[in-house]
Every structure is written in structure tokens, then in C-alpha cells.
C-alpha atoms as a PDB file:
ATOM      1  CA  UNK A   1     118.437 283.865 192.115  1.00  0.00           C
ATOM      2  CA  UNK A   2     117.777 286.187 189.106  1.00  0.00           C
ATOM      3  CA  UNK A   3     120.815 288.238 187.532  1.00  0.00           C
ATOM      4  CA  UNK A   4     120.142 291.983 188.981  1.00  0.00           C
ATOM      5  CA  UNK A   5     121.105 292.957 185.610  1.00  0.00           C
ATOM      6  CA  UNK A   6     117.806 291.117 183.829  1.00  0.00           C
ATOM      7  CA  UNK A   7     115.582 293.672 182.291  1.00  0.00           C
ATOM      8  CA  UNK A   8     112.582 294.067 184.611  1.00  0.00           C
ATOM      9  CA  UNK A   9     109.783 292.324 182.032  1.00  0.00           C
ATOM     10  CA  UNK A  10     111.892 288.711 182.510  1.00  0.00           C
ATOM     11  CA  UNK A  11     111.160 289.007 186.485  1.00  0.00           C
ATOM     12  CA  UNK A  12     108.040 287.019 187.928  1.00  0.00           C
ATOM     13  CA  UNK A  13     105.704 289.710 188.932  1.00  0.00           C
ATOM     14  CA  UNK A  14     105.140 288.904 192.272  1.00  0.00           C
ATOM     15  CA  UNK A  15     102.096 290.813 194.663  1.00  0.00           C
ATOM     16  CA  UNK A  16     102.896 292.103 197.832  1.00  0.00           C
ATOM     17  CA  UNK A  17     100.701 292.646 200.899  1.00  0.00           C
ATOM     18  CA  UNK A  18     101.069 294.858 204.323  1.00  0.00           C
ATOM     19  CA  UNK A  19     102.501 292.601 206.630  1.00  0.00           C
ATOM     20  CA  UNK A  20     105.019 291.101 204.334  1.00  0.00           C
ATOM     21  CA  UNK A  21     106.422 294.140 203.102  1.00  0.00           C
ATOM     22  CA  UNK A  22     106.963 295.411 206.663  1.00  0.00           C
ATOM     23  CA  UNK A  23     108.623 292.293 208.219  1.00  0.00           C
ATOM     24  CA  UNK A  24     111.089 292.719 205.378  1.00  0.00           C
ATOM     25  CA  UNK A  25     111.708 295.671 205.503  1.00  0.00           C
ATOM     26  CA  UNK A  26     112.296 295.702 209.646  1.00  0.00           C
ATOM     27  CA  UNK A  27     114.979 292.707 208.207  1.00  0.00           C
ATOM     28  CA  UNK A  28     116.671 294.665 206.088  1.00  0.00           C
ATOM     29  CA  UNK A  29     115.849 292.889 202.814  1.00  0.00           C
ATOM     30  CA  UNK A  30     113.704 294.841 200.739  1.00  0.00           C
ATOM     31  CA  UNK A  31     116.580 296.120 199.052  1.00  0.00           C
ATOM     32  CA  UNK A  32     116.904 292.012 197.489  1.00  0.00           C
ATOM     33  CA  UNK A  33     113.658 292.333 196.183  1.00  0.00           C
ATOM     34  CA  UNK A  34     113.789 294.248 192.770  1.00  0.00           C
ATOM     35  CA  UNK A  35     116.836 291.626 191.722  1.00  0.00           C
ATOM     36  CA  UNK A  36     114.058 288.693 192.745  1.00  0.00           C
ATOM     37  CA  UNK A  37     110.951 290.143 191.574  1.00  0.00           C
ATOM     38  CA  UNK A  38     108.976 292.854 189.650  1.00  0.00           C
ATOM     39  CA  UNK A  39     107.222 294.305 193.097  1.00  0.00           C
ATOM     40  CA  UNK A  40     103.331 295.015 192.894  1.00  0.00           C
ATOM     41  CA  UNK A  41     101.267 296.305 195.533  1.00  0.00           C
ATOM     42  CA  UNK A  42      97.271 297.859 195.363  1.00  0.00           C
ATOM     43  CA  UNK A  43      96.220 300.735 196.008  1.00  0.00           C
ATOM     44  CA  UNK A  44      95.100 299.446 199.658  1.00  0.00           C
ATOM     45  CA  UNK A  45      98.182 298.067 200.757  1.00  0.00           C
ATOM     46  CA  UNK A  46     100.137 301.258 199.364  1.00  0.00           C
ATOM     47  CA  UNK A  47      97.616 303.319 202.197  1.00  0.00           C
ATOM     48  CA  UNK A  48      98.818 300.687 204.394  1.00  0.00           C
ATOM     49  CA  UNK A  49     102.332 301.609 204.249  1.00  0.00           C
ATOM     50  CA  UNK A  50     102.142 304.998 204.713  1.00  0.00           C
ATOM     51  CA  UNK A  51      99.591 305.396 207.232  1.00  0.00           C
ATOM     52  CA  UNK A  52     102.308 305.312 209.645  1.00  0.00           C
ATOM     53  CA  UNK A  53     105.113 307.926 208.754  1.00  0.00           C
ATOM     54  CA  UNK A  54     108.479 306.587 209.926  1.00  0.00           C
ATOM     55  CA  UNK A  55     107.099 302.912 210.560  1.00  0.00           C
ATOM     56  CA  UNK A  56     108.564 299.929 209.062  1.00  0.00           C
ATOM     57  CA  UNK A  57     107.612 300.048 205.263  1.00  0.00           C
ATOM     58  CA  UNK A  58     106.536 303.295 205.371  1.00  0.00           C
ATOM     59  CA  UNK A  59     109.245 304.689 202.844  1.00  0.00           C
ATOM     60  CA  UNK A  60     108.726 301.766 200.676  1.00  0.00           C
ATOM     61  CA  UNK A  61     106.023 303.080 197.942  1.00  0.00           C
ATOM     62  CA  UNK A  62     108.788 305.769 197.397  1.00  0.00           C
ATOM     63  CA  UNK A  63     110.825 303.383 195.787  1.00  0.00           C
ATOM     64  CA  UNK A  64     111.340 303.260 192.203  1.00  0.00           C
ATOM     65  CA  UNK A  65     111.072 299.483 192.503  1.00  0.00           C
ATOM     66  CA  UNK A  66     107.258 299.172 194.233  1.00  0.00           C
ATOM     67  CA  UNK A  67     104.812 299.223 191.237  1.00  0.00           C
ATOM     68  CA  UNK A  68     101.447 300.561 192.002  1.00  0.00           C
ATOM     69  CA  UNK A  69      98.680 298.312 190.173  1.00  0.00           C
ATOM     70  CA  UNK A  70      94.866 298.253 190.874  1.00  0.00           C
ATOM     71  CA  UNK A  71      92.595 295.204 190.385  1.00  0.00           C
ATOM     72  CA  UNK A  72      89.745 294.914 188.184  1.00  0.00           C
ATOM     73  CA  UNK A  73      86.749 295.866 189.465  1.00  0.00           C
ATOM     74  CA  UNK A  74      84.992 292.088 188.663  1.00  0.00           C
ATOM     75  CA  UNK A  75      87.868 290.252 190.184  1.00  0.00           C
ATOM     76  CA  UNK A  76      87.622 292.744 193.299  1.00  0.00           C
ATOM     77  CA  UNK A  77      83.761 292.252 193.765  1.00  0.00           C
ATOM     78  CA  UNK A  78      84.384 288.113 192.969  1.00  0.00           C
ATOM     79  CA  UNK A  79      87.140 287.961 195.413  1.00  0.00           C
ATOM     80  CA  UNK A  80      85.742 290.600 197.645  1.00  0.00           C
ATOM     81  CA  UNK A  81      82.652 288.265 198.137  1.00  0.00           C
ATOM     82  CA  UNK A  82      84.842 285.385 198.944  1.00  0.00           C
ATOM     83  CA  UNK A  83      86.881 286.640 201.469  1.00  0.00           C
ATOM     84  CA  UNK A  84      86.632 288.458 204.959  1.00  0.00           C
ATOM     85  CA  UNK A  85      90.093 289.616 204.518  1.00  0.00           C
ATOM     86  CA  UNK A  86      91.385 293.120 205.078  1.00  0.00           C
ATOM     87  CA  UNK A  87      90.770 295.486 201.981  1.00  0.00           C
ATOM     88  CA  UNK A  88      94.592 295.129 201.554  1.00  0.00           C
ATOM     89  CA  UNK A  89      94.587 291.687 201.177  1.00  0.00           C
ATOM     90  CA  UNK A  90      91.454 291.671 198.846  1.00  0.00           C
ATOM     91  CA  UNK A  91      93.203 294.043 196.727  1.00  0.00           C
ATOM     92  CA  UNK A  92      96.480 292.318 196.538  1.00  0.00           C
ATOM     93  CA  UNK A  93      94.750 288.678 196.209  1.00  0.00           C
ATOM     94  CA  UNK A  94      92.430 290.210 193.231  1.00  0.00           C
ATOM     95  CA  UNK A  95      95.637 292.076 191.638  1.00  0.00           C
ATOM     96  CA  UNK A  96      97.470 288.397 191.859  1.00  0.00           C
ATOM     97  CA  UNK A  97      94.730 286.976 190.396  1.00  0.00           C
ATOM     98  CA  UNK A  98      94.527 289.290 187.531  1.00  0.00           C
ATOM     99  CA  UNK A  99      98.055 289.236 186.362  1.00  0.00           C
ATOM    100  CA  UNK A 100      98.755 285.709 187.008  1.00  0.00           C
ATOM    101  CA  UNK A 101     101.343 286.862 189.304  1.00  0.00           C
ATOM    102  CA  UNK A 102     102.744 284.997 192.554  1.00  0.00           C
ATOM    103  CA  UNK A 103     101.299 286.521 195.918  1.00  0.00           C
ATOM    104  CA  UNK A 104     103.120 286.762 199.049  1.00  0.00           C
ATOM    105  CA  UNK A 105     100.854 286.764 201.982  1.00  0.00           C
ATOM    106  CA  UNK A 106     101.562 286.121 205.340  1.00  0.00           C
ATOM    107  CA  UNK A 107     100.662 282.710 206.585  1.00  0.00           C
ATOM    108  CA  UNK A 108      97.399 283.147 208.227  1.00  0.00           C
ATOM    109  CA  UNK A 109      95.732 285.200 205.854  1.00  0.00           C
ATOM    110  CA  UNK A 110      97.053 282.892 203.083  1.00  0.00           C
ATOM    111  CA  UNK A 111      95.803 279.790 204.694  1.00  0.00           C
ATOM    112  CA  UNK A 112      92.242 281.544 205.167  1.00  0.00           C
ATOM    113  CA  UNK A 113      92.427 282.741 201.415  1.00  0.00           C
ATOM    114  CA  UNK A 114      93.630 279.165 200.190  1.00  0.00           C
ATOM    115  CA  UNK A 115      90.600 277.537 202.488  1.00  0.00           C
ATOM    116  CA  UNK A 116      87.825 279.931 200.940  1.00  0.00           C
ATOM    117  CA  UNK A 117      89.203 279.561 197.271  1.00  0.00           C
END
């Protein structure tokens, strides 16, 4: 586990979709993630979350902690093209892809992602 008290830039960045953002936060462990990770969602999966006030994950783009980060537009289109994904996981496979970063996906979708890649 990483020291809580590492400055932020020696964290993995690590991309975030919905579904995994919501299961963890019905668990009660969202609150772990800044000490793991620096947190990165798109655009799309940030509408995700708060489509549903009061829903699981819902407050969670209110937190310090989640960055916002869009994808470039090429990777986007590439991926975009690749995939029959959800725009949130297009966004948040693109973003992953751009930054280098780890991506946590739930299973299916990153089975289908892995398959098509």
C-alpha cells in the first residue's frame, strides 16, 4: 500500500469508470482510494455519477480527490471506432490510454475492451 502521506505526483494515476466507482462507494471504500491512487475520471463517467442525485457515487466528483481529465480527441475517435462500449467507458479507456495510466473497469466491459484491442 502507498504511504497516505506521498505527495500525489508519486501515485499511479489510475482511470476510473461508472460501475466501479459506484460498487465502491456502496462498500464504503472510496475513502482508500486517494492513499492508493491519483483518481481520474472523463467527462462521461463524471455525468454518470451525478445523473442520479443521492445514488451511490453520486457525491463522488465533489471530492477533492476525483480528477476530472478529458481524452484526446484522436485517441477518442481511434478507440471510439474500436469499441461498442458506453461513452463512459470510451472516455475512460481513451483517457487510460493517453496517460499511460492503469484502468479499472468492471469485468465484462474489460474483457470486451481487452478482446477488441
Amino acid at each position: 500500500m502507498t504511504d497516505s502521506t506521498s505527495p500525489p505526483s508519486e501515485k499511479r494515476l489510475a482511470v476510473f469508470d461508472t460501475s466501479p466507482l459506484v460498487f465502491l462507494d456502496v462498500l464504503g471504500y472510496t475513502r482508500k482510494l486517494p492513499e492508493l491512487h491519483r483518481v481520474v475520471a472523463p467527462p462521461a463517467v463524471i455525468e454518470e455519477l451525478t445523473a442520479l442525485p443521492g445514488e451511490p457515487g453520486s457525491g463522488l466528483p465533489a471530492k477533492g480527490w476525483l480528477e476530472r481529465r478529458t481524452p484526446e480527441a484522436e485517441t477518442l475517435r481511434r478507440v471510439g471506432g474500436e469499441l461498442t462500449e458506453g461513452k463512459g467507458e470510451k472516455e475512460a479507456i481513451a483517457l487510460a490510454v493517453d496517460l499511460r495510466a492503469l484502468i479499472v473497469l468492471n469485468d465484462k466491459r474489460a474483457r470486451s475492451a481487452s478482446a477488441s484491442g
